[in-house]
Protein backbone atom coordinates (compact mmCIF):
# COMPACT_ATOMS: atom_id res chain seq x y z
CA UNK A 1 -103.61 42.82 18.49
CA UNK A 2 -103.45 39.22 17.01
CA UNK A 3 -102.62 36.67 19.18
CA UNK A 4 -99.68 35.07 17.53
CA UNK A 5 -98.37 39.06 17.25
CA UNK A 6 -98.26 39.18 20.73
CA UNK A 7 -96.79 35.83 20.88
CA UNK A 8 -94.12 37.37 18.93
CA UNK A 9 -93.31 40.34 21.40
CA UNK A 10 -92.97 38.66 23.90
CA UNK A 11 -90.50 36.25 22.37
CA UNK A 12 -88.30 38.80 21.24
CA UNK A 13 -88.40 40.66 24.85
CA UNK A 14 -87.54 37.42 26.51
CA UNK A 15 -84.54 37.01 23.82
CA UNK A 16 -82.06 39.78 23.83
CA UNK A 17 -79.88 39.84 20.60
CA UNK A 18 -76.60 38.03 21.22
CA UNK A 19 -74.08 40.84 22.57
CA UNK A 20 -76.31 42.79 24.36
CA UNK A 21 -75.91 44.22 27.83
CA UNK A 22 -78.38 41.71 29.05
CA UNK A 23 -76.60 39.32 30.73
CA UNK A 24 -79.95 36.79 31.86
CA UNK A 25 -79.70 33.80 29.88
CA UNK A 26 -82.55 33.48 27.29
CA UNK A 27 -85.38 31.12 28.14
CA UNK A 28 -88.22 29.88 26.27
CA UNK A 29 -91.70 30.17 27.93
CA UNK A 30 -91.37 27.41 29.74
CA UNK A 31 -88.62 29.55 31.44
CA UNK A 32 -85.88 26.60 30.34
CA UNK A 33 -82.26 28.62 29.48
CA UNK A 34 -81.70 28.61 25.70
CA UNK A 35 -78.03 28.55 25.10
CA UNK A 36 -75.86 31.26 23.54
CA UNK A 37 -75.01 31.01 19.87
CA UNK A 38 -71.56 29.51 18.96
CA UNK A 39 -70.22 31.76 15.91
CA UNK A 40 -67.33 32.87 18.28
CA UNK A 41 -66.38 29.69 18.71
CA UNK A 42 -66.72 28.58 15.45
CA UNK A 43 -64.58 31.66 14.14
CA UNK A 44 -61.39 30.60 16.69
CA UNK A 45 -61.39 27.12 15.17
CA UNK A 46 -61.33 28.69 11.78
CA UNK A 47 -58.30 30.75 12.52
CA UNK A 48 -56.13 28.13 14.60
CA UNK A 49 -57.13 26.36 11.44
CA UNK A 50 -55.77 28.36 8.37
CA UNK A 51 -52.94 29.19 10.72
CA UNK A 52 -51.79 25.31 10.62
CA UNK A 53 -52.60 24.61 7.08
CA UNK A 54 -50.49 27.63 6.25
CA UNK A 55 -47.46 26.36 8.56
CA UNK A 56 -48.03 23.16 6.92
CA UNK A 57 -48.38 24.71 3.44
CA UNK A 58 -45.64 27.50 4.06
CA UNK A 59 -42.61 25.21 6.20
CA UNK A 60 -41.08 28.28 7.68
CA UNK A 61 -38.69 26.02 8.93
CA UNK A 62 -35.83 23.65 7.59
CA UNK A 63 -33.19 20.87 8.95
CA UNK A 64 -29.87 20.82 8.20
CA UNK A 65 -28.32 17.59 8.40
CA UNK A 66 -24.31 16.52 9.27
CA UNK A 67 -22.15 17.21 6.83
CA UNK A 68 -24.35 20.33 5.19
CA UNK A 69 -24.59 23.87 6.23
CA UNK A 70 -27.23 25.92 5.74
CA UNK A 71 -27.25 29.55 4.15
CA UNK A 72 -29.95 31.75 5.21
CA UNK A 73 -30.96 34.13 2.47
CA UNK A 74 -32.66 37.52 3.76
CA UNK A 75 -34.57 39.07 0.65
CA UNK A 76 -32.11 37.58 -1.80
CA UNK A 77 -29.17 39.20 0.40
CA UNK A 78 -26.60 36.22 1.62
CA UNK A 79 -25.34 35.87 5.51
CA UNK A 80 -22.36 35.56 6.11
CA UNK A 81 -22.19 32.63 8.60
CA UNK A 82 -23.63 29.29 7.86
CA UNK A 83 -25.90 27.27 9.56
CA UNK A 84 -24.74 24.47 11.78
CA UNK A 85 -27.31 20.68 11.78
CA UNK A 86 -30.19 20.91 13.18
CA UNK A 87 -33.42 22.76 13.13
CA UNK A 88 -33.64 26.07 11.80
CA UNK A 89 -37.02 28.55 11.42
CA UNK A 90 -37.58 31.16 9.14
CA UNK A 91 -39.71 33.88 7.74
CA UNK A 92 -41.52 32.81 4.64
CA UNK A 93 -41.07 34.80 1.08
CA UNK A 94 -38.85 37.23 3.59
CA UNK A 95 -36.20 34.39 3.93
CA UNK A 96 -35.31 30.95 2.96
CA UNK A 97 -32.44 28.89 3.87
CA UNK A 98 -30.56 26.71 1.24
CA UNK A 99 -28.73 23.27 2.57
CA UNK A 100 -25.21 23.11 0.98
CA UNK A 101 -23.08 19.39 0.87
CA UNK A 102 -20.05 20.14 2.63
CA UNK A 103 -18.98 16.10 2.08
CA UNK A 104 -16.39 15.24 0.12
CA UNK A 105 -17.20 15.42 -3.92
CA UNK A 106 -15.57 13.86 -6.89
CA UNK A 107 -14.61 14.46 -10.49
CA UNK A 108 -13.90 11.82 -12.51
CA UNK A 109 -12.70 12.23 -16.21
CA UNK A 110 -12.70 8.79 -18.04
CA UNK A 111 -13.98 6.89 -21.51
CA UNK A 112 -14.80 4.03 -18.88
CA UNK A 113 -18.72 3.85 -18.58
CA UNK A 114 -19.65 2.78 -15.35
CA UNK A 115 -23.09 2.78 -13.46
CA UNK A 116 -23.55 4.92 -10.65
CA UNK A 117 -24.91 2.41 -7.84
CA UNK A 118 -27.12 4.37 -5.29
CA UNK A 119 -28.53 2.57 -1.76
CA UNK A 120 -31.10 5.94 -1.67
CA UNK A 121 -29.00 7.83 0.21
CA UNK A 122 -27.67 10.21 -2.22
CA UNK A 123 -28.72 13.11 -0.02
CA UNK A 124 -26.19 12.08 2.07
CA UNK A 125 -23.66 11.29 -0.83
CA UNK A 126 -20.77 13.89 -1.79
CA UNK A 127 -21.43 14.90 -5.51
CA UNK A 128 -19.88 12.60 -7.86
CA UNK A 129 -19.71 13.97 -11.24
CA UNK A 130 -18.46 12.14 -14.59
CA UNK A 131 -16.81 13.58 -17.44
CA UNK A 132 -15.13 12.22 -20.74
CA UNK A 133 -11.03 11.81 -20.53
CA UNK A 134 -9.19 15.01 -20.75
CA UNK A 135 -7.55 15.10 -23.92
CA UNK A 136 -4.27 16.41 -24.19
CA UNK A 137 -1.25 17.20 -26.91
CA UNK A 138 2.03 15.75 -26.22
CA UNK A 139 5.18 17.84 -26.70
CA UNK A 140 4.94 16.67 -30.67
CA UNK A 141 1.30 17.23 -30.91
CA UNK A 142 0.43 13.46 -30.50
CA UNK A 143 -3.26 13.33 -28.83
CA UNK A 144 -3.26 11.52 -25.29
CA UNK A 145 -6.66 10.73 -23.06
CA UNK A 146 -5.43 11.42 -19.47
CA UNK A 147 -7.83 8.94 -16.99
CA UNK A 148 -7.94 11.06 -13.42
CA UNK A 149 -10.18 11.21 -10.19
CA UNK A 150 -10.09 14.57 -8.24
CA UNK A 151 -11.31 14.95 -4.83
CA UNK A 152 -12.85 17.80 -2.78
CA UNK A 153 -15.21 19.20 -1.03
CA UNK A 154 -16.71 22.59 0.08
CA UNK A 155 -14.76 24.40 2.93
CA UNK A 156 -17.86 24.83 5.17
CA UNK A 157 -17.10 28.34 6.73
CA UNK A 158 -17.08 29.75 3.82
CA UNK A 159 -20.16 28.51 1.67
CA UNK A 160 -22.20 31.46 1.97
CA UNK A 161 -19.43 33.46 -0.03
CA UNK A 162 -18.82 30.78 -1.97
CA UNK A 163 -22.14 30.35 -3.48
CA UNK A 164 -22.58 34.05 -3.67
CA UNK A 165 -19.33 35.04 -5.76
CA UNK A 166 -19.21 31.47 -7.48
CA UNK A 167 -22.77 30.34 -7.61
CA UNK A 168 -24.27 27.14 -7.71
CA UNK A 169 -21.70 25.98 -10.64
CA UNK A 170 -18.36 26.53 -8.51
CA UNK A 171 -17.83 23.06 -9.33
CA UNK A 172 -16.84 24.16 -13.16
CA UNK A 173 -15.90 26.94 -12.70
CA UNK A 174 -12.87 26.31 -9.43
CA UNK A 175 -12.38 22.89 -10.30
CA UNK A 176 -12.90 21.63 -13.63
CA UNK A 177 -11.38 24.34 -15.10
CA UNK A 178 -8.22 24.26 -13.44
CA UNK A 179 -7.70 20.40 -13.63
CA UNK A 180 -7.92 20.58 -17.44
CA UNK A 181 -5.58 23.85 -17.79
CA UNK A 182 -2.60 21.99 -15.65
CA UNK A 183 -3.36 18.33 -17.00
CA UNK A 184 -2.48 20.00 -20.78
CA UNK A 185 0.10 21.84 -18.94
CA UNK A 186 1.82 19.31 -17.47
CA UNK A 187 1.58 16.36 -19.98
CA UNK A 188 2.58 18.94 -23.15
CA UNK A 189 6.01 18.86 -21.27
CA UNK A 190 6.54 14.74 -22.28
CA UNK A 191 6.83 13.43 -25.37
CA UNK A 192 4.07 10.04 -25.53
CA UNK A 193 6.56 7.58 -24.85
CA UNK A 194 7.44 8.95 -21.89
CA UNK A 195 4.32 9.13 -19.91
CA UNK A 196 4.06 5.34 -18.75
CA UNK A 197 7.60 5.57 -17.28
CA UNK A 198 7.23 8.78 -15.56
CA UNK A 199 3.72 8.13 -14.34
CA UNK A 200 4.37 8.40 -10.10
CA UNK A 201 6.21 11.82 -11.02
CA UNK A 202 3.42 13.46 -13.46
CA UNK A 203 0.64 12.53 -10.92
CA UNK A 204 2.76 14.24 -8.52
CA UNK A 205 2.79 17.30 -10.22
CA UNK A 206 -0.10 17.81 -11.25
CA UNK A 207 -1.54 17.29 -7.63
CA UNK A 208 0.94 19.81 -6.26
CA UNK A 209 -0.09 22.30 -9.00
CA UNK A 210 -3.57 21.84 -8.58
CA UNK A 211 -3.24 22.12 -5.04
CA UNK A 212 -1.54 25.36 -5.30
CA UNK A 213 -3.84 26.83 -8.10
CA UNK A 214 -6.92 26.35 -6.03
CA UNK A 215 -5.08 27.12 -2.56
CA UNK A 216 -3.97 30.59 -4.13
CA UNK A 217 -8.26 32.03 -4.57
CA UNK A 218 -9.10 34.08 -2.28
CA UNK A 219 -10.61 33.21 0.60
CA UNK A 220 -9.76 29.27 -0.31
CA UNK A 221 -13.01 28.02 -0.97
CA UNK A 222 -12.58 24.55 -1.82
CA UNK A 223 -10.06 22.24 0.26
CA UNK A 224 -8.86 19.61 -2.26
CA UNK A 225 -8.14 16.16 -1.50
CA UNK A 226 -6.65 14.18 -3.61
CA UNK A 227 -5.74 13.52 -7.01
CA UNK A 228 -5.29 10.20 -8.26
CA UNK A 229 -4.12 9.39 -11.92
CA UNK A 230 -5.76 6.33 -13.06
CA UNK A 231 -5.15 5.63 -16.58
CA UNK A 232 -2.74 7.25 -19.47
CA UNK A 233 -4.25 5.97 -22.80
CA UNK A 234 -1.14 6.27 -25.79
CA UNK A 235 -2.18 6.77 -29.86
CA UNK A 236 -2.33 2.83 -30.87
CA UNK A 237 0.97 3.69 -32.73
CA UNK A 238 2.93 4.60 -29.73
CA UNK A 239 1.21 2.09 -27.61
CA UNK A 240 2.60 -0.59 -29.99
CA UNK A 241 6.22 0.60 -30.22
CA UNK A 242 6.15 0.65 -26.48
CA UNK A 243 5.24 -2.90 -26.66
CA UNK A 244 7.56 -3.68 -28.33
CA UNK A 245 10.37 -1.68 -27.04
CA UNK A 246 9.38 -3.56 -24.14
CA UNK A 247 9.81 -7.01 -25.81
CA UNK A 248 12.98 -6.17 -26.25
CA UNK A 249 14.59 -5.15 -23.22
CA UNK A 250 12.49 -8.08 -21.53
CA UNK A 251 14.97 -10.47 -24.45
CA UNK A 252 18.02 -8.37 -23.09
CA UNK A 253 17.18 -8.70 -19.46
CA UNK A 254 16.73 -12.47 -19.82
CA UNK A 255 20.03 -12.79 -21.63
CA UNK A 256 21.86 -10.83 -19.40
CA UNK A 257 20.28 -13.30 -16.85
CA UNK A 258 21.48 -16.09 -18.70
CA UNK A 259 24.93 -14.57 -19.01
CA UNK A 260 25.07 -13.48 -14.98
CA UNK A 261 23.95 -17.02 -14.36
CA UNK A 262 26.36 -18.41 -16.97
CA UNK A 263 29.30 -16.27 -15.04
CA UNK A 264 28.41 -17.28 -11.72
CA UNK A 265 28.14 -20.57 -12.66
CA UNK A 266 31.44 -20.79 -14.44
CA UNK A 267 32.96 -18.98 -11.00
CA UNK A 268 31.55 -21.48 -8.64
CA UNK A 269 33.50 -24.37 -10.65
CA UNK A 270 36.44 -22.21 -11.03
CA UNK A 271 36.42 -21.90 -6.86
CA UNK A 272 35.98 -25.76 -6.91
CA UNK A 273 38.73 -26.24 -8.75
CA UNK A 274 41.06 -23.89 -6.64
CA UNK A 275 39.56 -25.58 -3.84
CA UNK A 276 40.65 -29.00 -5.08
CA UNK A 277 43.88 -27.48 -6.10
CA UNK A 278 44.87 -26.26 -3.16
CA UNK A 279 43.82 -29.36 -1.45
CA UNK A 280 46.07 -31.65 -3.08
CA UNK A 281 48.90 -29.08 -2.95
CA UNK A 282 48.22 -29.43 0.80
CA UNK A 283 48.31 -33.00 0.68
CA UNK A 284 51.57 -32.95 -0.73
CA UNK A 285 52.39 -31.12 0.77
CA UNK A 286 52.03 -32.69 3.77
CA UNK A 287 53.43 -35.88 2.42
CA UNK A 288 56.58 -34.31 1.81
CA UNK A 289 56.48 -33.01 4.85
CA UNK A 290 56.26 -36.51 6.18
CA UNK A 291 59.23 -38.11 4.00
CA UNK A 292 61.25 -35.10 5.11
CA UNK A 293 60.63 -35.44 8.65
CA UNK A 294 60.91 -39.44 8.45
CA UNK A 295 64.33 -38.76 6.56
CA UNK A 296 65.42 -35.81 8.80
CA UNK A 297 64.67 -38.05 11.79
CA UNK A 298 66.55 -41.37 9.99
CA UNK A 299 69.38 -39.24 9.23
CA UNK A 300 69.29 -38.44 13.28
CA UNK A 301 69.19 -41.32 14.17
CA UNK A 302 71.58 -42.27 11.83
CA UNK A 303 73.90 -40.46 12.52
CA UNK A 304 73.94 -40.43 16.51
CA UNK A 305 74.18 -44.48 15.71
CA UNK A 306 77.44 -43.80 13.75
CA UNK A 307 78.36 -41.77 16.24
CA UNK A 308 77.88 -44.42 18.87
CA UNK A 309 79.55 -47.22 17.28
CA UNK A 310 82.65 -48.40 18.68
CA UNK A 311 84.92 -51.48 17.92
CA UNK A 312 84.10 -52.94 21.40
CA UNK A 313 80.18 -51.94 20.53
CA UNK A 314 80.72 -54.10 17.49
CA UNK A 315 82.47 -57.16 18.84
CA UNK A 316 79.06 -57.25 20.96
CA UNK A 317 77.09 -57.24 18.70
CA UNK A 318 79.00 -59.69 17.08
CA UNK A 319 79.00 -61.84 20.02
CA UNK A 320 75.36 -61.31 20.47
CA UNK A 321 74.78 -62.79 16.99
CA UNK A 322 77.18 -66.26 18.01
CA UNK A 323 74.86 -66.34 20.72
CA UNK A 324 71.95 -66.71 18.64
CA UNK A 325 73.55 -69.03 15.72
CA UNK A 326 74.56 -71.33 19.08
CA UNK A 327 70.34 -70.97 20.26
CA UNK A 328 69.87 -71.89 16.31
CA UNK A 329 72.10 -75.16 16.96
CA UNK A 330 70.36 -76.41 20.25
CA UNK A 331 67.36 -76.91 17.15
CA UNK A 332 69.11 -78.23 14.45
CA UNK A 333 71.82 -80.12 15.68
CA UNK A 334 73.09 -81.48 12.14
CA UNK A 335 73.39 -77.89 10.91
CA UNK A 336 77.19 -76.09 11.58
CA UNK A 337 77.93 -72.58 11.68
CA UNK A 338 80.83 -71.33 10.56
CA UNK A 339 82.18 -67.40 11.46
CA UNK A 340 84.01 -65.40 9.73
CA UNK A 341 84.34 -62.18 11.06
CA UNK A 342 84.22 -58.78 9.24
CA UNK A 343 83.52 -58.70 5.21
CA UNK A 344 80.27 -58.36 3.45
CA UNK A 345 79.02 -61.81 4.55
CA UNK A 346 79.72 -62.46 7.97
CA UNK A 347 78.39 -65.46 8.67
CA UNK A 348 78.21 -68.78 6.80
CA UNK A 349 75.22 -71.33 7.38
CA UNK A 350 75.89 -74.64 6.16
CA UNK A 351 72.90 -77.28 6.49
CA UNK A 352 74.17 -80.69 6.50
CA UNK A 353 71.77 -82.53 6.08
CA UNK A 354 70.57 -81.39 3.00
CA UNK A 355 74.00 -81.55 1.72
CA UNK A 356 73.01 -78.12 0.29
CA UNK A 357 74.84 -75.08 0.66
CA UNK A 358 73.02 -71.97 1.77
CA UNK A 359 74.94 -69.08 2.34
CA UNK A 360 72.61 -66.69 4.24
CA UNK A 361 73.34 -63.64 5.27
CA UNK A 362 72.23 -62.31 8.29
CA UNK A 363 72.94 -58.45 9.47
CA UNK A 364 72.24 -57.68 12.88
């Protein structure tokens, strides 16, 4: 046999196939180990692998964040109870779970346009939703653009329900609906003119009423929040007989301003004048008062004088008065007094020197 034949045997003998029951490493003929071959190895890394590309590719898993639930959908069959934030794993193409906003949404029905301003968390944003005013029919058929904001949001225990009897467009279908079937209601009831003045009392109603309309479904599926009416736009007709309706009672409310201030005015000097009235009567009052008093008093005295007065009182006083005309005398020594008692002139002065008469009465 050849040599590189034998070569070949002997090769082969010294290298078992890989999985047999030999379990001598293989050597070369130097007798150095030849190591095994590493297609088991290689076959592992392969499947740990594809099994990570597929979790990558697959995501059998979801987060739910605050303010969302989660519904968990079993082969296109709804559970009942939602998922609460956090992390959540599923079976791919078995299941799937659908995040739901729970936050508060709005509706907004206005001609206004106005941008929608967004930070980049709108994931996180309640759905705000625009639609054109709701126009309406006065109770004479005249057309009115109601201006409203509604707000709600999703009652969170019952999403899963929700979504499966309503769908995805609940939205329409609970609330827009309903807001537009009590807004005509409600404002058909008024005749155009009315609506500014009666405002508080419409937005009132129509809260309550939507409130109650959405509270009644079963199950209550949508909590609502508020309702706020914003703007009640009038035919141009209307809105310029208001105006001027207006104009007018603003002219009669300032002249019945003037005339209130007119009549207060007019009472205040009125009260002035009874107050200067009444203080001169007073004074006079009180000066008559006086003269009576003085008189009463007079008369008194008067009369307890009278009453006093006797002849011997008299001849003092009569003396008393000598007494003087003689004190008179010690002065002027050329002058002479003369007496004559009783009559209207008592005494008589007669001054000498002058050789003037004076006749001088003097009444003590």
């Amino acid at each position: 046999m050849p040599a590189d034949i034998n070569d070949y045997f002997k090769k082969t003998k010294k290298r078992p196939p890989f999985g047999g029951n030999d379990d001598t490493p293989p050597s070369n003929d130097d007798n150095t180990p030849v190591p095994f071959p590493s297609k088991g190895r290689n076959t592992l890394l392969i499947v740990l692998s594809a099994l990570i590309v597929g979790f990558l590719l697959l995501r059998p898993f979801t987060i739910i964040n605050s303010g969302e639930v989660g519904i968990k959908i079993n082969t296109g069959k709804f559970e009942e109870k939602p998922l609460e934030p956090g992390l959540h794993f599923f079976v791919p193409i078995f299941q799937k779970i659908v995040p739901v906003n729970t936050r508060v949404r709005m509706i907004t029905y206005s001609n206004a346009n106005k941008q929608v301003i967004s930070d980049g968390y709108a994931r996180y944003e309640g759905g705000l939703r625009r639609n054109p005013a709701i126009r309406v029919m006065d109770k004479r058929g005249l057309g009115v653009d109601i201006d409203l904001a509604v707000q709600y949001h999703l009652r969170p225990e019952s999403a899963p329900k929700t979504i499966a009897t309503w769908g995805t467009a609940w939205e329409d279908k609970i609330i827009n609906t309903k807001v537009r079937e009590i807004v005509r209601d409600v404002i058909g009831k008024y005749a155009a003119e009315e609506l500014p003045q009666k405002r508080a009392e419409i937005a009132k109603e129509i809260q309550e009423r939507l409130r109650k309309k959405i509270e009644s479904i079963p199950g209550t599926p949508v909590i609502l929040d508020s309702v706020e009416l914003r703007n009640i736009e009038l035919p141009p007709k209307i809105k310029a007989k208001i105006e001027e309706l207006q104009a007018e009672k603003q002219n009669v409310m300032i002249a019945e301003q003037q005339k209130e201030r007119a009549k207060r005015e007019a009472e205040r000097k009125a009260e002035i004048a009874r107050g200067e009235a009444e203080k001169r009567r007073i004074e006079a009052q009180g000066h008559a008062d006086k003269i009576r008093i003085e008189a009463e008093a007079q008369a008194k005295a008067n009369r307890i004088i009278a009453e006093s007065l006797t002849q011997n009182l008299l001849r003092l006083e009569q003396i008393k008065a000598q007494l003087k005309f003689n004190e008179a005398l010690k002065v002027n020594k050329e002058a002479q007094i003369f007496l004559t008692p009783g009559g209207a002139v008592p005494n008589i002065w007669v001054d000498a020197k002058g050789k003037e008469q004076k006749a001088v009465s003097a009444q003590q």
